[in-house]
C-alpha atoms as a PDB file:
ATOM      1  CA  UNK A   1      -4.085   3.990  15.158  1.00  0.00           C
ATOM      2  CA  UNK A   2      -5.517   0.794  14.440  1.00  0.00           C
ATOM      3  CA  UNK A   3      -5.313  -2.509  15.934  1.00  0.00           C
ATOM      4  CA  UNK A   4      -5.187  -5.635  13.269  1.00  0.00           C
ATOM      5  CA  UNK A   5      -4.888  -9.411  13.623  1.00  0.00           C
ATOM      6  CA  UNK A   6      -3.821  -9.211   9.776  1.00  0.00           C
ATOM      7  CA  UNK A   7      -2.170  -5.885   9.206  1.00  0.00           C
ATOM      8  CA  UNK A   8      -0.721  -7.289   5.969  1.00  0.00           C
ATOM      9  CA  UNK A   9      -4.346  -7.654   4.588  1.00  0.00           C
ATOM     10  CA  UNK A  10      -5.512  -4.467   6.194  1.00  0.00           C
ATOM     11  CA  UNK A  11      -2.997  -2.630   4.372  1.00  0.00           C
ATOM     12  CA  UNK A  12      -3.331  -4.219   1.050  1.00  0.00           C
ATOM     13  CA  UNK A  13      -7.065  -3.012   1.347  1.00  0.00           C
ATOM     14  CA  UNK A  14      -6.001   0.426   1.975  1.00  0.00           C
ATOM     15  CA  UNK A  15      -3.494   0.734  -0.677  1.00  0.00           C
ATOM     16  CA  UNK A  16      -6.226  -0.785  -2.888  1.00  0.00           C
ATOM     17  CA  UNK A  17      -8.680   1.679  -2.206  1.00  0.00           C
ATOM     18  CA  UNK A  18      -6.856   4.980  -2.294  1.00  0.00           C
ATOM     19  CA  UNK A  19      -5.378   3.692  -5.554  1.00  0.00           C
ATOM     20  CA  UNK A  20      -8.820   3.315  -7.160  1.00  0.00           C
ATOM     21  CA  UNK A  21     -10.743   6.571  -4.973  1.00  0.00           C
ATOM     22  CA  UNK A  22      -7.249   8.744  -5.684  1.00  0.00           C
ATOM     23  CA  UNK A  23      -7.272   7.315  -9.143  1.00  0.00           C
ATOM     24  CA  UNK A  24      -3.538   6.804  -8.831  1.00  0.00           C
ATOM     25  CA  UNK A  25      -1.937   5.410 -12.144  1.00  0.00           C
ATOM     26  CA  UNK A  26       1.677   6.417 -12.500  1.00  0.00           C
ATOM     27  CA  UNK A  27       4.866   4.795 -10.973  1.00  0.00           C
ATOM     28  CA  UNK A  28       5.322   7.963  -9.083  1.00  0.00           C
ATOM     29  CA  UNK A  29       2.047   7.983  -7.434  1.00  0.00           C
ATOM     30  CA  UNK A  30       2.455   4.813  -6.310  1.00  0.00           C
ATOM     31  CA  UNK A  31       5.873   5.830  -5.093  1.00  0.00           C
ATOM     32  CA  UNK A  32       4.072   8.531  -3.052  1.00  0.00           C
ATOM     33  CA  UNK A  33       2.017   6.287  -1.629  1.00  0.00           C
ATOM     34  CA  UNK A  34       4.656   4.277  -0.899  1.00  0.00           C
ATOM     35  CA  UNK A  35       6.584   6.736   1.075  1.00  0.00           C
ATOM     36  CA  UNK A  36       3.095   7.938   2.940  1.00  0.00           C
ATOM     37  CA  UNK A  37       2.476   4.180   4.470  1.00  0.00           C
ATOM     38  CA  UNK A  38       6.084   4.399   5.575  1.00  0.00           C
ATOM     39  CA  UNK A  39       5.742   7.924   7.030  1.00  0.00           C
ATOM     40  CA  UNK A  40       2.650   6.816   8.834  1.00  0.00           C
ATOM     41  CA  UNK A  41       3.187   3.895   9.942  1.00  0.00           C
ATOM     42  CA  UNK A  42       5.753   2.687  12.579  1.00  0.00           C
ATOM     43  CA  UNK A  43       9.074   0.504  11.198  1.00  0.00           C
ATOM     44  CA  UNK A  44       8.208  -2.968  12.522  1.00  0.00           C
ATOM     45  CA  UNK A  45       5.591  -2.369   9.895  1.00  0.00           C
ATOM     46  CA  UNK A  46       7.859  -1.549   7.306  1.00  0.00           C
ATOM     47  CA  UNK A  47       8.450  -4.907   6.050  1.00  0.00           C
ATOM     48  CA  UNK A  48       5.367  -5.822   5.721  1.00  0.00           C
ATOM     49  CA  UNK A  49       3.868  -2.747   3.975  1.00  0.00           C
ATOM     50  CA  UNK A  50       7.132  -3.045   1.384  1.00  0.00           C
ATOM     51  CA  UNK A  51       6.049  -6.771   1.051  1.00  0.00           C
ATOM     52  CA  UNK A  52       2.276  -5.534   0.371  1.00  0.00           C
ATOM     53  CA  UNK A  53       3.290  -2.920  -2.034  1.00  0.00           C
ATOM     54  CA  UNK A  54       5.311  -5.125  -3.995  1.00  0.00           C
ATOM     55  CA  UNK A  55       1.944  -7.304  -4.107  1.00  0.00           C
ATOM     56  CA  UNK A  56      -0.275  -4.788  -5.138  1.00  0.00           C
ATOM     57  CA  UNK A  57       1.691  -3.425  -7.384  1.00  0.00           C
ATOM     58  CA  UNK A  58       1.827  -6.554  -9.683  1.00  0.00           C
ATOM     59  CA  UNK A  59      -1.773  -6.899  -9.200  1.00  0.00           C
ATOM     60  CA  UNK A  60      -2.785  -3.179 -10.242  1.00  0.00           C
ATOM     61  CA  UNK A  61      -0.959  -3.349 -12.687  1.00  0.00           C
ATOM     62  CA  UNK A  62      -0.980  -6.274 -14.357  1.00  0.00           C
ATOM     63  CA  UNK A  63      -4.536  -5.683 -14.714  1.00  0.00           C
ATOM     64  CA  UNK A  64      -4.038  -2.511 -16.752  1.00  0.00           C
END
């Protein structure tokens, strides 16, 4: 458990990081890790993990 005063940023770092350390390049991993921020983390969260997915996910991406 963590406490944040930006939990949207602090997740966007941790998405970015175990996509680049778990070398995570498919639509399904990043479905996976998806569904393991939303397993972990409590549902007022939700939103804003979806919203930082969505982000990072463009970003990542776009970039390959």
């Amino acid at each position: 458990m963590k406490c944040s005063y930006d939990p949207g940023q602090d997740f966007k770092q941790s998405m970015l990081d175990m996509i680049y350390e778990k070398e995570l390049n498919s639509s399904q991993d990043m479905v996976d890790l998806l569904q393991c921020y939303l397993t972990l983390n409590h549902p007022r969260y939700h939103d804003i993990i979806v919203k930082v997915f969505t982000d990072v996910w463009s970003e990542v991406f776009q970039a390959l």
